[in-house]
Protein backbone atom coordinates (compact mmCIF):
# COMPACT_ATOMS: atom_id res chain seq x y z
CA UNK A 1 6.06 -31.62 -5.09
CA UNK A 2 7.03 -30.58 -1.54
CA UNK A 3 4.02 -29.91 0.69
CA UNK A 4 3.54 -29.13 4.41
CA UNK A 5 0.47 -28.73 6.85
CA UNK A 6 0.13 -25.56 8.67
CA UNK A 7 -2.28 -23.84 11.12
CA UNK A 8 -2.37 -20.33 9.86
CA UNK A 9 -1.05 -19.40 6.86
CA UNK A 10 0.47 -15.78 6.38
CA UNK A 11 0.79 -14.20 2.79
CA UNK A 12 2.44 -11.03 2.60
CA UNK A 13 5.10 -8.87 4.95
CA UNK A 14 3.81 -5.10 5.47
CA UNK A 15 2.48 -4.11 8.56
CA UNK A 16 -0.92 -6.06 8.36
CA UNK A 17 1.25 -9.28 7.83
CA UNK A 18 3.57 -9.05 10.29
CA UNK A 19 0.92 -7.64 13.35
CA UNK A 20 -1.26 -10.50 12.16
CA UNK A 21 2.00 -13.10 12.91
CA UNK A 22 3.07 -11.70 16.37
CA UNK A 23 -0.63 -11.82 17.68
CA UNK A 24 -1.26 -15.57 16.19
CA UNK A 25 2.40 -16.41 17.19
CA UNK A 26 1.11 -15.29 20.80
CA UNK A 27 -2.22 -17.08 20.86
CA UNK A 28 -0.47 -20.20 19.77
CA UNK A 29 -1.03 -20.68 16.28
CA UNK A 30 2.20 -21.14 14.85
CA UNK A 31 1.94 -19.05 12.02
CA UNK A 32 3.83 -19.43 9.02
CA UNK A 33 4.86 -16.37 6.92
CA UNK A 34 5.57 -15.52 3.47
CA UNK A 35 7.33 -12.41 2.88
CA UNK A 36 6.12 -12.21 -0.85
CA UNK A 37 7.95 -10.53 -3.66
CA UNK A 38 8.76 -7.03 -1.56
CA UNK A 39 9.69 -8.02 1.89
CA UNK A 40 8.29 -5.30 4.52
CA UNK A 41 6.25 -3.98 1.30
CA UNK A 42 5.65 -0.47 0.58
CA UNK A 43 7.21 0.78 3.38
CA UNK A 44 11.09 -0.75 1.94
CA UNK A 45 10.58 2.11 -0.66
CA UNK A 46 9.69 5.02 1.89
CA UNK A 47 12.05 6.88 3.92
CA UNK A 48 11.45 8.76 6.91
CA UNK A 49 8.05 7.76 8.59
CA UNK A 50 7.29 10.19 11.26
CA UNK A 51 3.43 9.42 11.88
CA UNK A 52 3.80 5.85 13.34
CA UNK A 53 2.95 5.86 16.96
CA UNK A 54 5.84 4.91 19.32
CA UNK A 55 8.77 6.18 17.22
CA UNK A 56 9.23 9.92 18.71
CA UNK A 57 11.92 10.74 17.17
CA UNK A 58 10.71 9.28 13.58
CA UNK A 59 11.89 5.72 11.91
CA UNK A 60 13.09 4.64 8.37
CA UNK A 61 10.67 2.96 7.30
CA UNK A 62 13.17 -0.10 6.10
CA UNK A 63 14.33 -0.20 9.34
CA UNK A 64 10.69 -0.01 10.74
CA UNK A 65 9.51 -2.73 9.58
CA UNK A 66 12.54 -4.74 10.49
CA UNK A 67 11.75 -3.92 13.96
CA UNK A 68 8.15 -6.05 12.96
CA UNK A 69 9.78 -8.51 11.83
CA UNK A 70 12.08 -9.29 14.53
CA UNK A 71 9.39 -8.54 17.10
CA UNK A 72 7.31 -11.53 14.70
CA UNK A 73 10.18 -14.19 14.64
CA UNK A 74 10.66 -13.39 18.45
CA UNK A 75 7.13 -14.46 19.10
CA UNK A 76 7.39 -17.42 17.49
CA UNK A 77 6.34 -16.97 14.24
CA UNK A 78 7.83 -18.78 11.28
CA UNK A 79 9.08 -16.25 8.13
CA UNK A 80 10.36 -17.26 5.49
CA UNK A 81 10.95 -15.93 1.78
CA UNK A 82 8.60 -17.07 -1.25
CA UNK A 83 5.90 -15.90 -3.05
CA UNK A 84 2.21 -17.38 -2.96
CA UNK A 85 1.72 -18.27 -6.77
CA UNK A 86 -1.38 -20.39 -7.13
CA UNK A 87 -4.46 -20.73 -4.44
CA UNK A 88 -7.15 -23.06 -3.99
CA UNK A 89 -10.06 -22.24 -1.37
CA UNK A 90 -12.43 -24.92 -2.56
CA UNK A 91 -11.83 -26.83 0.92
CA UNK A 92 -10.39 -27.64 3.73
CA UNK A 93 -7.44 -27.26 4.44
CA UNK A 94 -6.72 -24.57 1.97
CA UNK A 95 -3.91 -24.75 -0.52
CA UNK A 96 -1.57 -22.39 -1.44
CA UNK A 97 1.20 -23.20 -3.81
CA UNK A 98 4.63 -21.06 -2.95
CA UNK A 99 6.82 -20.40 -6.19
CA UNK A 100 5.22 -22.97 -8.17
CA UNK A 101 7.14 -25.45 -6.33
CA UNK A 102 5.17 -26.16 -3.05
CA UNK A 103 2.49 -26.61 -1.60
CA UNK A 104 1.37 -25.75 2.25
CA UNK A 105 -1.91 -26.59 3.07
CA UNK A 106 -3.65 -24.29 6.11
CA UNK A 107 -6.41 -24.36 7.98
CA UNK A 108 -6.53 -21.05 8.17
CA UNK A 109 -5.35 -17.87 5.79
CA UNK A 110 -4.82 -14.84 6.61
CA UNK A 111 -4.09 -12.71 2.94
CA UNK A 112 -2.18 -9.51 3.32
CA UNK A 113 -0.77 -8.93 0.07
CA UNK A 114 -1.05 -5.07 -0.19
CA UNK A 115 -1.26 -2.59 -2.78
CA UNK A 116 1.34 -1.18 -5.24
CA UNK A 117 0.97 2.44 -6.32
CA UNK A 118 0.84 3.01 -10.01
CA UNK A 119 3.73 5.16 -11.54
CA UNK A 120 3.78 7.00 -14.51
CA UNK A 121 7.12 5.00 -15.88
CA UNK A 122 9.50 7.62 -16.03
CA UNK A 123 13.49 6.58 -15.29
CA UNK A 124 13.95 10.04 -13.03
CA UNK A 125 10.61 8.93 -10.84
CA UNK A 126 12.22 5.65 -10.23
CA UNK A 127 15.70 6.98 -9.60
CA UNK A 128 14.35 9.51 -7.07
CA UNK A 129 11.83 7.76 -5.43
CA UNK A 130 12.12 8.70 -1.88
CA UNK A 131 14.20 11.57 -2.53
CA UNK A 132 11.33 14.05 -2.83
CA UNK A 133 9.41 11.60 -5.25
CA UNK A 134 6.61 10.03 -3.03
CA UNK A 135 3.26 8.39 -3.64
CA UNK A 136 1.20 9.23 -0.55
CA UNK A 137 0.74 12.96 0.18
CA UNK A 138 -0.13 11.83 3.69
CA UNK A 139 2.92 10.42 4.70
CA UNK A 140 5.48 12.50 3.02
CA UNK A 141 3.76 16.09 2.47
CA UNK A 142 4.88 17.21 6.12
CA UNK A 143 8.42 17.20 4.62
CA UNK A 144 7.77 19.70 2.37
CA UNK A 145 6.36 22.66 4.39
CA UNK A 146 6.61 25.92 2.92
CA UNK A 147 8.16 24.30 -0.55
CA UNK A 148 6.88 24.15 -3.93
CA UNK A 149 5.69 20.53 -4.78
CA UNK A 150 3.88 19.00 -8.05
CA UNK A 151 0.98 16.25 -7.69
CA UNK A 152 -0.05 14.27 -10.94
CA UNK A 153 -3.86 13.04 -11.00
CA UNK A 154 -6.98 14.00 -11.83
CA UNK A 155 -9.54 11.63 -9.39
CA UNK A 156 -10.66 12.30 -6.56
CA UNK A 157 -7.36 10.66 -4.85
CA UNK A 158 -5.04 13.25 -6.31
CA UNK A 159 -7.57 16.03 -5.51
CA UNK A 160 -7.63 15.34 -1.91
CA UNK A 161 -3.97 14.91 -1.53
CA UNK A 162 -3.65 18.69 -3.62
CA UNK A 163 -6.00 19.86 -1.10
CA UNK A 164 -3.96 18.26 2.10
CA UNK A 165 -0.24 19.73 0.42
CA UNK A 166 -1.91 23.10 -0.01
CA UNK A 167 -1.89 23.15 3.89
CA UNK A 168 1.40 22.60 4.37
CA UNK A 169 3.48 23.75 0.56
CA UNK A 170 3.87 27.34 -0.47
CA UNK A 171 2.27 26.23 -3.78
CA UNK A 172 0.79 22.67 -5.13
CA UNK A 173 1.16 22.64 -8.92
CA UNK A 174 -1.48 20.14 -10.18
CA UNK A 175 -0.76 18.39 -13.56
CA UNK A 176 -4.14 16.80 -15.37
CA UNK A 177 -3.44 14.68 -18.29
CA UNK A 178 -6.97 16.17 -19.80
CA UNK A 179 -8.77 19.46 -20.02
CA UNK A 180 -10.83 17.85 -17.44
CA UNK A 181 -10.96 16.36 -14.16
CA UNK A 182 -12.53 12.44 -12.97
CA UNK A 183 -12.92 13.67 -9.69
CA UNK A 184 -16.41 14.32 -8.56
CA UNK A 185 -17.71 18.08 -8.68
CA UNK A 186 -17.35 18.68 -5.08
CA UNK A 187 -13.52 17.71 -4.98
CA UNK A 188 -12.80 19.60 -8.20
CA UNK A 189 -14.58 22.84 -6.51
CA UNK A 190 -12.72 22.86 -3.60
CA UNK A 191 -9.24 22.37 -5.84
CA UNK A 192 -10.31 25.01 -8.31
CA UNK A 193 -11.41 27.49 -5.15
CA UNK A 194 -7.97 27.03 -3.53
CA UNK A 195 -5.29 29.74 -4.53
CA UNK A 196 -2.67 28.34 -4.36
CA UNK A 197 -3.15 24.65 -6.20
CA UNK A 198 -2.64 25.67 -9.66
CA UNK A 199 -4.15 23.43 -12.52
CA UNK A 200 -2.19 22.34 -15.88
CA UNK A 201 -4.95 21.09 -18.25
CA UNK A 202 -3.95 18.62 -20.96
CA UNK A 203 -0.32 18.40 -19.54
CA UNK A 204 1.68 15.50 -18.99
CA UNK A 205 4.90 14.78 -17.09
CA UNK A 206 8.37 14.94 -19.28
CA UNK A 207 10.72 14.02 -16.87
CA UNK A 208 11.25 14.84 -12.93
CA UNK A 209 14.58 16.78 -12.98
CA UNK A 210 17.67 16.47 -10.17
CA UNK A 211 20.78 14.11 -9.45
CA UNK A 212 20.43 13.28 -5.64
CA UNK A 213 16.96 15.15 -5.01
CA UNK A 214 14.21 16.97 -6.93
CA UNK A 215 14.96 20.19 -8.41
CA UNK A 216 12.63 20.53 -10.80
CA UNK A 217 9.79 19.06 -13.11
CA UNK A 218 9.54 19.00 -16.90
CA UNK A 219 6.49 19.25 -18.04
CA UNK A 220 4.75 19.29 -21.41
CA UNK A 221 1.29 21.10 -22.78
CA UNK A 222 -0.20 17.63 -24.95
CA UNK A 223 -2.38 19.93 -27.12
CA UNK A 224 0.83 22.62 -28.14
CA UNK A 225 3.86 20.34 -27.45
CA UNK A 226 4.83 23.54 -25.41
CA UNK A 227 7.25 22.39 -22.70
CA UNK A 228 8.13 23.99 -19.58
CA UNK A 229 10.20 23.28 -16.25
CA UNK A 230 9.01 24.31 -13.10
CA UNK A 231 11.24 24.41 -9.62
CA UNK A 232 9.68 22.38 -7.12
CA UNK A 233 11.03 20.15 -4.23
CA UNK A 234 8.37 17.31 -3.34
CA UNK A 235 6.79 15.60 -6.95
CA UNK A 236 3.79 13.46 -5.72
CA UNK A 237 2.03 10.52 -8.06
CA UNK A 238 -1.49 10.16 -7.28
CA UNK A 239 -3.05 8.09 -10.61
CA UNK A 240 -4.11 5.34 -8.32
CA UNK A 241 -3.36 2.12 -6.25
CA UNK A 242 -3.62 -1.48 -7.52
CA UNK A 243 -4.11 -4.47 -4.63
CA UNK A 244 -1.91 -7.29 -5.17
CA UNK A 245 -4.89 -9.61 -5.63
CA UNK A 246 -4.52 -11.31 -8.92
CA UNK A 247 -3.93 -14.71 -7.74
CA UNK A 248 -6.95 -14.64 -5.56
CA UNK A 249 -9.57 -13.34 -8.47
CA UNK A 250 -12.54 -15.71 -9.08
CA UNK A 251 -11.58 -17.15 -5.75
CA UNK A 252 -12.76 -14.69 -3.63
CA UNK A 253 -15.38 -11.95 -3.61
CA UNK A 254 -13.73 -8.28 -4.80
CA UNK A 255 -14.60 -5.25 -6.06
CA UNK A 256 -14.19 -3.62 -9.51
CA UNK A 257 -10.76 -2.12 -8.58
CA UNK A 258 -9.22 -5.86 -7.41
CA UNK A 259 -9.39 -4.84 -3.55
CA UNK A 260 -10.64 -7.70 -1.50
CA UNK A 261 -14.13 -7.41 0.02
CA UNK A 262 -14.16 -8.15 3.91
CA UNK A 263 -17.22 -7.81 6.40
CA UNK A 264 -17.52 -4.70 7.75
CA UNK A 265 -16.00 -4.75 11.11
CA UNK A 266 -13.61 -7.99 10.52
CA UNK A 267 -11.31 -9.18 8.72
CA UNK A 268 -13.76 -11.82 7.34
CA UNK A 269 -13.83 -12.53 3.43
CA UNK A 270 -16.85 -14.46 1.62
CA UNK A 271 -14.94 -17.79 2.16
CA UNK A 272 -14.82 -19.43 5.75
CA UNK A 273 -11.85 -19.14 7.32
CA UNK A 274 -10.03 -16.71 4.98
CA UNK A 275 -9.22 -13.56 5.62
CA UNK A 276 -7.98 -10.13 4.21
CA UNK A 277 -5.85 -7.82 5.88
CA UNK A 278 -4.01 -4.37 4.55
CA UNK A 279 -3.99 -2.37 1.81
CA UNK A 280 -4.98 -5.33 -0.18
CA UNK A 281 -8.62 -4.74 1.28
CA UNK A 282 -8.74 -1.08 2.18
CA UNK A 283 -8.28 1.94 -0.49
CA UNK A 284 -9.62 4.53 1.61
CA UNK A 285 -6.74 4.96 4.49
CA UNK A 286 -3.57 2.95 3.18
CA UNK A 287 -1.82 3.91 6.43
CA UNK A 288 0.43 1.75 8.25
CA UNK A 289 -1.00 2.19 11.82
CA UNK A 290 -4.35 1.18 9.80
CA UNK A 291 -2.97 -1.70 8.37
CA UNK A 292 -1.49 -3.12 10.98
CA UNK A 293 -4.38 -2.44 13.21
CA UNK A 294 -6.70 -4.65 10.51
CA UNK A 295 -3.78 -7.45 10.53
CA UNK A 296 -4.39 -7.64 14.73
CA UNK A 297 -7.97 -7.91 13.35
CA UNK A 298 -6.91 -10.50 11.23
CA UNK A 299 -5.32 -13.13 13.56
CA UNK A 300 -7.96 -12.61 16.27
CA UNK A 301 -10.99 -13.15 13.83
CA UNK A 302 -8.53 -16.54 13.06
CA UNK A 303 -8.04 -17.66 16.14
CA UNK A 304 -11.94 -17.34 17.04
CA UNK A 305 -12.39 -19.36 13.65
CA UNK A 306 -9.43 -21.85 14.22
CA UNK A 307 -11.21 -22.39 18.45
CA UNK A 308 -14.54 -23.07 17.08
CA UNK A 309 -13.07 -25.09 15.25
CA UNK A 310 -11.35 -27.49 17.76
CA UNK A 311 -8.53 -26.78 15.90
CA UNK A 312 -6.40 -24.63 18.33
């Protein structure tokens, strides 16, 4: 098997990955990326990003994030495609197999894997994903001022992003798979208090309904079998995020969800010299400007590590 020696090591390609390659390509590290199995991660599946700072006008956020990785390569840093398969953290230098079919050994890691929101599995959410099908209220609610949207969830997630569209949508129709809510009692009272989120009990989604953009939602009562189809324009999915942390489990420390523990205030995991950076450690902002602020994080708390080591 091919194998290689490397500095830092870089797994993943959002924003945490690539801010984390152009400040260690700048402090002389000669990181070495791998882009993963969704180059540019969830941002590839987003359209029009309009809160990043810097981009006045608003940026695609495809296009964004080839702007970080051309700013990354122009620093120095190494990207490349492949997909960390197999880790092993027991010592130094740490090994990470790529594809099954090498292996680069690092002396630092730097793991920025992300998250992957969880869809309900529907064709039409896939088809029109993007086109008024989104998975983070935050980002994409602005888009739908004045509109009628739908939101599917029932934790406290999907009750906070009902509670940020009713600010900006003429109505938030709220679709609970139960005749109850998971959120905690303070969330649900402050849904339940606000006029114009109404809540579907024991409804599920049918099918999102539109050729090039969302017209419409199909939904269906689970108790009756009653179906009915509302108009709406923005359909959000809020049933929850998973971190892309399953090669890493039993390696490092994590918590009951999968999302990698760090140290409050760095970027520094329970193993020396490994560190987290993203969505794959943080489920309370899952921003970009967050995550790539935590990825800066990231290669300075590695270069302190990599200095006191002698190593850079």
């Amino acid at each position: 098997m091919e194998s290689e020696k490397v500095h830092c090591l870089i797994i993943g390609s959002g924003p945490a990955g690539y801010t984390a390659a152009i400040y260690a390509a700048r402090a002389n590290m000669k990181p070495v990326l791998y882009q993963g199995i969704q180059p540019g991660g969830q941002l590839t599946i987003t359209t029009e990003v309009e809160n990043y700072p810097g981009y006045a006008d608003g940026v695609q956020g495809p296009e964004m994030m080839i702007h970080f990785e051309k700013q990354a390569t122009r620093m120095g840093a190494d990207i490349r495609f492949g997909l960390a398969t197999k880790v092993d953290f027991s010592q130094q230098p740490y090994k990470v197999w790529i594809d099954d079919e090498k292996l680069v050994e690092a002396d630092a890691v730097i793991i920025a894997t992300g998250a992957s929101a969880k869809w309900l599995g529907l064709e039409s959410e896939e088809r029109l994903n993007g086109f008024g099908v989104s998975a983070c209220a935050v980002c994409d609610g602005f888009f739908f001022r004045t509109k009628e949207v739908a939101i599917v969830g029932a934790g406290d997630t999907a009750a906070e992003e009902a509670l940020y569209l009713s600010k900006l949508a003429s109505t938030v129709h709220m679709f609970v798979r139960r005749d109850s809510m998971r959120a905690s009692k303070v969330m649900q009272d402050r849904v339940l208090a606000t006029p114009n989120i109404k809540v579907y009990w024991n409804t599920e989604t049918d099918e999102v309904l539109g050729e090039n953009k969302v017209d419409a939602v199909r939904i269906k009562n689970i108790k009756t079998g009653e179906k009915q189809t509302i108009a709406i324009s923005g359909f959000f999915v809020a049933i929850g995020h998973e971190p892309n942390s399953t090669i890493f489990k039993g390696v490092i420390d994590m918590d009951e969800a999968g999302y990698i523990k760090t140290i409050p205030g760095t970027s520094k995991t329970n193993i020396e010299g490994v560190f987290a950076a993203g969505d794959v450690q943080d489920k309370i902002y899952r921003q970009a400007v967050t995550a790539a602020g935590s990825g800066c994080m990231a290669a300075l708390d590695a270069e302190r590590y990599l200095s006191a080591k002698g190593l850079v």
